[in-house]
Protein backbone atom coordinates (compact mmCIF):
# COMPACT_ATOMS: atom_id res chain seq x y z
CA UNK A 1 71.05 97.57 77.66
CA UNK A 2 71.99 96.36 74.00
CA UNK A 3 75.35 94.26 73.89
CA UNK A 4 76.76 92.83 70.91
CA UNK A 5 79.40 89.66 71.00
CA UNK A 6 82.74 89.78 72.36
CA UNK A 7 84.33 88.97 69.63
CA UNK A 8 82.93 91.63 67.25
CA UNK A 9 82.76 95.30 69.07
CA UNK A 10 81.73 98.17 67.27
CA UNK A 11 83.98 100.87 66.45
CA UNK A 12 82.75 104.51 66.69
CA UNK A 13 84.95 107.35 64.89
CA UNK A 14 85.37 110.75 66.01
CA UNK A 15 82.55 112.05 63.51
CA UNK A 16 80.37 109.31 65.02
CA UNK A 17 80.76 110.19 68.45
CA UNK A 18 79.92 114.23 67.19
CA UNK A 19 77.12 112.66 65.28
CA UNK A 20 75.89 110.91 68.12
CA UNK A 21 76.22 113.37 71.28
CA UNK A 22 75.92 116.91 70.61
CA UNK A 23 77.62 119.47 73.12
CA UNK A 24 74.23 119.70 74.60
CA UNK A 25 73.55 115.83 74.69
CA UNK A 26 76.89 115.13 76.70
CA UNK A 27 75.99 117.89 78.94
CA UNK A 28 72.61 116.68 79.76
CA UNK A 29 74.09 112.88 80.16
CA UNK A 30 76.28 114.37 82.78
CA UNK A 31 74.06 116.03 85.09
CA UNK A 32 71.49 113.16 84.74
CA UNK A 33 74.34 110.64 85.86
CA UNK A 34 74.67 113.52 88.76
CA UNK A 35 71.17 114.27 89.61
CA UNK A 36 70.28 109.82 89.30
CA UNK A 37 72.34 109.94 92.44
CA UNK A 38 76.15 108.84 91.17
CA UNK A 39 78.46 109.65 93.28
CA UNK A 40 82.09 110.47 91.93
CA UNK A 41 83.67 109.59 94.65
CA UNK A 42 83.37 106.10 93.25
CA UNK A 43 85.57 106.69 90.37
CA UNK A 44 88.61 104.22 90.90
CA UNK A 45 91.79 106.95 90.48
CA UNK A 46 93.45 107.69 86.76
CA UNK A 47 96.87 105.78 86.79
CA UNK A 48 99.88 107.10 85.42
CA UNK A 49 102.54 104.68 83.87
CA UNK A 50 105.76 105.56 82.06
CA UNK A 51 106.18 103.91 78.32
CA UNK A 52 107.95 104.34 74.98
CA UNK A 53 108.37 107.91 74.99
CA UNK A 54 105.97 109.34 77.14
CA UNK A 55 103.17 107.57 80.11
CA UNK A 56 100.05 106.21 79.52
CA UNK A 57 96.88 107.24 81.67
CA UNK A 58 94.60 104.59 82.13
CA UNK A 59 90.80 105.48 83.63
CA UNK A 60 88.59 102.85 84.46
CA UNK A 61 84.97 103.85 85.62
CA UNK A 62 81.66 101.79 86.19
CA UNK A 63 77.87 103.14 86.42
CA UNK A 64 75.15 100.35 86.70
CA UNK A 65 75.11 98.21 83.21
CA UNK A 66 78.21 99.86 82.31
CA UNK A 67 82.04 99.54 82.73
CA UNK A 68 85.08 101.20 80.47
CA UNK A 69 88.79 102.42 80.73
CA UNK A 70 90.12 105.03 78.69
CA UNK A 71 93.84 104.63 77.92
CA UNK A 72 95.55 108.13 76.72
CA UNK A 73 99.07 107.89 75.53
CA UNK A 74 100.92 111.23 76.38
CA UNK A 75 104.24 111.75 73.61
CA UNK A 76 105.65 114.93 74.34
CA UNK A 77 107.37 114.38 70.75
CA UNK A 78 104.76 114.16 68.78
CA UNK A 79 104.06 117.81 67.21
CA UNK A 80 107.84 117.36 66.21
CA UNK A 81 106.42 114.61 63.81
CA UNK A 82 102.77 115.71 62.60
CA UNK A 83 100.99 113.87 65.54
CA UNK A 84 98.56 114.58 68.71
CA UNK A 85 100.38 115.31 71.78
CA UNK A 86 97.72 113.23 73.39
CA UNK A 87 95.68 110.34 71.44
CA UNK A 88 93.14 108.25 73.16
CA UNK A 89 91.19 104.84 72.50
CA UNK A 90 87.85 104.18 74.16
CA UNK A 91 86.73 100.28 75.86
CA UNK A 92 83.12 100.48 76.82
CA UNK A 93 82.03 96.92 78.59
CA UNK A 94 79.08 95.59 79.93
CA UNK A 95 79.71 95.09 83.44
CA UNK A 96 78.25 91.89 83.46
CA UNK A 97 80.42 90.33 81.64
CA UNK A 98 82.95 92.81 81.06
CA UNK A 99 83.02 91.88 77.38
CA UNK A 100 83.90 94.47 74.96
CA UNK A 101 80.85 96.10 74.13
CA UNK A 102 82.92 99.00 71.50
CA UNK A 103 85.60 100.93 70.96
CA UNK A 104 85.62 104.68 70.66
CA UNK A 105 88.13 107.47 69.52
CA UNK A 106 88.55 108.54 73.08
CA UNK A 107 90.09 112.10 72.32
CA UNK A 108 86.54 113.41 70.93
CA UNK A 109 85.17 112.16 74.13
CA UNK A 110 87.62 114.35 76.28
CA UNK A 111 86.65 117.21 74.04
CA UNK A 112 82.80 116.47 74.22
CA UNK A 113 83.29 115.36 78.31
CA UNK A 114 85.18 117.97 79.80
CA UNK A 115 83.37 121.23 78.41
CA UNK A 116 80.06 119.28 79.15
CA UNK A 117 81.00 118.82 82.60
CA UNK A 118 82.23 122.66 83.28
CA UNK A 119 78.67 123.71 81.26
CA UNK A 120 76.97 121.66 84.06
CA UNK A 121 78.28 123.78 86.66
CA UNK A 122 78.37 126.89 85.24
CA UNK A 123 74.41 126.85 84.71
CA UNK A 124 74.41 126.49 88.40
CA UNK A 125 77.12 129.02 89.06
CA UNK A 126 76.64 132.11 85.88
CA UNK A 127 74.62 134.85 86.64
CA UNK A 128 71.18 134.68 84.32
CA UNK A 129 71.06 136.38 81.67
CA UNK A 130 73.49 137.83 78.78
CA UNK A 131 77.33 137.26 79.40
CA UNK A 132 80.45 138.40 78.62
CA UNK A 133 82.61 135.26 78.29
CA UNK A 134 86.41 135.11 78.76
CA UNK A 135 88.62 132.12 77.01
CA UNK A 136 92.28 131.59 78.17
CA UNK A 137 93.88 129.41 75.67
CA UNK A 138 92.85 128.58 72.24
CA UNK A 139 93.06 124.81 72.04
CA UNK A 140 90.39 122.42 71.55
CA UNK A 141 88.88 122.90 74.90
CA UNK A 142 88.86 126.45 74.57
CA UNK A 143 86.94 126.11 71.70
CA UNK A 144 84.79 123.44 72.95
CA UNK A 145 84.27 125.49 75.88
CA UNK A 146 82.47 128.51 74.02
CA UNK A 147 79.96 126.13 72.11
CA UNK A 148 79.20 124.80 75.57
CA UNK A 149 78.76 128.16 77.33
CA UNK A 150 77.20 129.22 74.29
CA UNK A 151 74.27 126.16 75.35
CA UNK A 152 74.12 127.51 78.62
CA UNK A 153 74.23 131.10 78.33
CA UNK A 154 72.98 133.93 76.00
CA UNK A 155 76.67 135.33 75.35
CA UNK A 156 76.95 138.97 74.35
CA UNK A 157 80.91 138.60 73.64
CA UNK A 158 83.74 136.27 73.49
CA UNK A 159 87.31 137.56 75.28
CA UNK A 160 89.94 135.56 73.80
CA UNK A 161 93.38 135.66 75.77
CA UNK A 162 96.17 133.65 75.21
CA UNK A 163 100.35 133.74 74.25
CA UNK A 164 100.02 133.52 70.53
CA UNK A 165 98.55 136.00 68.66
CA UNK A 166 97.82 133.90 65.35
CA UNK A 167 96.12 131.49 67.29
CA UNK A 168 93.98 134.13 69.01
CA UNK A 169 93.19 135.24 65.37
CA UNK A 170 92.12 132.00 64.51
CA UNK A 171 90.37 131.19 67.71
CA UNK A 172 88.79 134.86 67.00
CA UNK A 173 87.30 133.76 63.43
CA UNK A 174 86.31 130.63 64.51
CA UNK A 175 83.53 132.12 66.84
CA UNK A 176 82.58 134.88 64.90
CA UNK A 177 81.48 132.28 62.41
CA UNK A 178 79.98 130.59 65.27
CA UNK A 179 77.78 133.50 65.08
CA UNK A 180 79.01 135.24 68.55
CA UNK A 181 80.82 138.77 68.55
CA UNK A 182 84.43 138.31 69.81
CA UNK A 183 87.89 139.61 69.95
CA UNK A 184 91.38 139.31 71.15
CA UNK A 185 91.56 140.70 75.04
CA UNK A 186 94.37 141.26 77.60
CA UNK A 187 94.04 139.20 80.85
CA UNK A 188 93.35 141.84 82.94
CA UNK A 189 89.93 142.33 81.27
CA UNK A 190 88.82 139.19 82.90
CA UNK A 191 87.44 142.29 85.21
CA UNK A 192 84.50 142.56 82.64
CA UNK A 193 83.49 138.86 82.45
CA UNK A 194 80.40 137.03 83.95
CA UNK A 195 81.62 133.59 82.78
CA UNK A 196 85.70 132.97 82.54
CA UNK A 197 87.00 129.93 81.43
CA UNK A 198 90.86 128.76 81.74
CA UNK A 199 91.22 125.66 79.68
CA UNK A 200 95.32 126.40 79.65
CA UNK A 201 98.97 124.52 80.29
CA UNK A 202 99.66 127.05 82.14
CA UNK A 203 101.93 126.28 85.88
CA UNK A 204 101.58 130.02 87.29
CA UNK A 205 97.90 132.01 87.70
CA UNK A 206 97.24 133.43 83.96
CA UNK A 207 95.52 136.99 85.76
CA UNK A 208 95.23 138.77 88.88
CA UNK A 209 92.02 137.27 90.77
CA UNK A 210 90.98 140.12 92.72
CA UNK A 211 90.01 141.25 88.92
CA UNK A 212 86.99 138.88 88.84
CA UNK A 213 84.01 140.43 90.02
CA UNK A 214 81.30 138.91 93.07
CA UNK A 215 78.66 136.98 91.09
CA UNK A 216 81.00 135.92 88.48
CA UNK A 217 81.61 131.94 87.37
CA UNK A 218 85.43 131.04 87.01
CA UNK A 219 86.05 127.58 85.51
CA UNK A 220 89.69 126.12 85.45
CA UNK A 221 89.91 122.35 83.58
CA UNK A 222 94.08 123.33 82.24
CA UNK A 223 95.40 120.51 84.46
CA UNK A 224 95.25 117.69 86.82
CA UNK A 225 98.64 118.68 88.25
CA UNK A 226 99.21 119.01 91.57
CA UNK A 227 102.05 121.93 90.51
CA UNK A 228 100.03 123.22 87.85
CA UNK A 229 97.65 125.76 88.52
CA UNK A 230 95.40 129.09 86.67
CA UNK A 231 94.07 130.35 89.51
CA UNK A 232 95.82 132.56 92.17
CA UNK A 233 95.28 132.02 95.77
CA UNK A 234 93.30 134.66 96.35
CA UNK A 235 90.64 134.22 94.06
CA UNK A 236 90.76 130.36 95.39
CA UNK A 237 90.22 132.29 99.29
CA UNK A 238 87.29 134.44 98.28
CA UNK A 239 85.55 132.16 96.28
CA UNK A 240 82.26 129.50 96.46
CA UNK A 241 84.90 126.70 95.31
CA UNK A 242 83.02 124.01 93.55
CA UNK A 243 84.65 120.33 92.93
CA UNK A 244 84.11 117.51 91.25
CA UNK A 245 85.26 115.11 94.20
CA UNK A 246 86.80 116.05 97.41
CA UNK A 247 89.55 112.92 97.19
CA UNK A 248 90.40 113.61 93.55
CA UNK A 249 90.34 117.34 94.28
CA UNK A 250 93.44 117.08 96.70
CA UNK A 251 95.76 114.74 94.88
CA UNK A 252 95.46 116.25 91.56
CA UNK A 253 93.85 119.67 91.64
CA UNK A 254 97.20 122.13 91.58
CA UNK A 255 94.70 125.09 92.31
CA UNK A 256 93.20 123.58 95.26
CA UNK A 257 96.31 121.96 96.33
CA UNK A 258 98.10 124.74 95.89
CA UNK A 259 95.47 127.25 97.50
CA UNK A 260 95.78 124.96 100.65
CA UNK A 261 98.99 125.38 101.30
CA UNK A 262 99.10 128.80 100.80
CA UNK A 263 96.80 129.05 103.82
CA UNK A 264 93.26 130.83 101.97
CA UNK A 265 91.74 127.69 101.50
CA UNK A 266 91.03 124.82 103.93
CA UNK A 267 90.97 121.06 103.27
CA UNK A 268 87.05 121.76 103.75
CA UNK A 269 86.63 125.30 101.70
CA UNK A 270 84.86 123.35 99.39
CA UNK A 271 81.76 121.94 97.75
CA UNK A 272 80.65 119.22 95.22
CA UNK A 273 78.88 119.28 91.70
CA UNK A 274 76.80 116.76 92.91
CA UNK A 275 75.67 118.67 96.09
CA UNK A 276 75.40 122.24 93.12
CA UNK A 277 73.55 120.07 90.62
CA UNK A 278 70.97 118.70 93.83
CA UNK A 279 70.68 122.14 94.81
CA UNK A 280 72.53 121.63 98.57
CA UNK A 281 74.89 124.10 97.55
CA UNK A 282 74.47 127.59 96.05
CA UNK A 283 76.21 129.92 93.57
CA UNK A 284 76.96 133.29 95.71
CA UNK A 285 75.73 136.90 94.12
CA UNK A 286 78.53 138.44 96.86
CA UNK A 287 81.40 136.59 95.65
CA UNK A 288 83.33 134.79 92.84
CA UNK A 289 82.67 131.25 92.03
CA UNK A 290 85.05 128.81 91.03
CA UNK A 291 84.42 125.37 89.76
CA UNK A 292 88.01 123.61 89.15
CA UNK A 293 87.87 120.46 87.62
CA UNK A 294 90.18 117.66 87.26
CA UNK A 295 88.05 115.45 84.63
CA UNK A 296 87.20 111.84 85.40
CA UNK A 297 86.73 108.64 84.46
CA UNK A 298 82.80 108.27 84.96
CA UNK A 299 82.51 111.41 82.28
CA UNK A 300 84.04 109.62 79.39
CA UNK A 301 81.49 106.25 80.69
CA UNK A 302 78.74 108.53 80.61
CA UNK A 303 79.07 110.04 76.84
CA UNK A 304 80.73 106.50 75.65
CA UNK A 305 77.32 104.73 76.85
CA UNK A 306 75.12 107.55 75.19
CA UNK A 307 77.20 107.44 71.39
CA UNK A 308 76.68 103.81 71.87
CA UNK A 309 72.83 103.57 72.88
CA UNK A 310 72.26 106.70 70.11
CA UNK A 311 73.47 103.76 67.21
CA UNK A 312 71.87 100.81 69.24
CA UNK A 313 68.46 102.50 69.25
CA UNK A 314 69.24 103.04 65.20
CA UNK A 315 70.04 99.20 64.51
């Protein structure tokens, strides 16, 4: 481990982190943190406080050498004025010390975290092989989602649904540039999917789940809401469910919560990435499977310690 002085941390900007850790990298950081024997369950829980004109989430995390807290200010306003909805600032520390090691744009490491962490267990949950690979939503994640599959995954298509239709269109020409075939779709052609990803606001399921055919990988990351959810309860009941961590699962996963207390899930219906990426667990050719995840603190640690060893290694 390389630390600099207190006084003087390094600032990486969001074309440094990019530079740094490729969709690939922050993929491979993840399931090494996974397979090294981390446990997630360690992850202290993201706090919520109110402020100005929206909350602050603050999520501290510490692996080994390394300690750091995301803080991600939430202003419902902002569009209305030209700005993120969400904006985020990176800390990484050495936990010796916890001295401030560098500071990171921290909402390039959501986008780089959170569709490295669903890649991880979709290569343990996809079928082999070509895919057909359905996007709801046409944000950032939804984007960052189909260069990640696209890592993971020889895609034959790219099914775009979503509310907007310019959007879509954009979303559309995006990936065609990417160099994959794809098109505008209507939910209920989730049906012809191998891989589906939700990456959505949405508070209601987005498509019917007995659509989604046995064999196929289903990966919701929309919310951390308890009442939020993209999933319907039945998919949720016929499904290999796959979670990032049990405890985190049932206070902020709305699809799990939600699945429970709809009665086709139990508190116990479930599995962890960690048990997936160790091989203790088992995608299912015979029925759907469904990794919901919640994103956490130790996933933005993970990437912010590789973007700063990648320009350590460089000095």
């Amino acid at each position: 481990m390389q630390t600099t002085a207190s006084t003087a941390p390094i600032w990486y900007s969001t074309e440094q982190v990019r530079e740094a850790v490729s969709p690939d990298d922050a993929r491979r950081l993840i399931e090494n943190a996974l397979a090294g024997g981390f446990d997630p369950a360690s992850d202290p829980d993201r706090t919520s406080k109110p402020a100005g004109s929206g909350e602050l989430l603050l999520m501290p995390a510490t692996i080994g050498d390394w300690s750091g807290i995301k803080v991600v200010s939430v202003a419902p306003e902002n569009p209305e004025h030209g700005l993120p909805r969400i904006q985020a600032t990176y800390l990484l520390m050495d936990s010796k010390t916890l001295s401030t090691q560098a500071l990171l744009e921290g909402a390039m490491l959501t986008e780089l975290r959170t569709p490295a962490m669903s890649a991880v267990a979709a290569d343990h949950l996809a079928p082999a092989g070509p895919c057909t690979l359905m996007v709801f939503g046409t944000g950032p994640q939804a984007w960052g989602h189909i260069e990640a599959m696209s890592r993971i995954r020889p895609i034959s298509q790219v099914l775009v649904s979503a509310r907007n239709e310019q959007r879509i269109e954009d979303l559309v020409q995006r990936t065609k540039q990417f160099g994959l075939q794809a098109r505008a779709a209507a939910p209920a052609e989730v049906a012809q999917a191998q891989i589906v990803v939700c990456a959505t606001s949405a508070r209601e399921p987005l498509f019917d789940g007995a659509l989604v055919q046995p064999g196929a990988c289903v990966v919701a990351m929309g919310s951390h809401e308890p009442g939020a959810r993209e999933l319907d309860a039945d998919l949720m009941g016929r499904s290999v469910v796959i979670v990032e961590d049990p405890a985190t699962a049932l206070r902020e996963a709305g699809d799990v919560i939600q699945a429970i207390a709809d009665g086709t899930l139990g508190r116990d219906g479930f599995s962890t990435v960690s048990q997936l990426v160790r091989g203790e667990v088992a995608r299912s050719t015979q029925r759907p499977n469904v990794f919901k995840g919640t994103g956490m603190a130790w996933q933005d640690l993970v990437v912010a310690v590789g973007v700063h060893e990648h320009f350590a290694s460089r000095a």
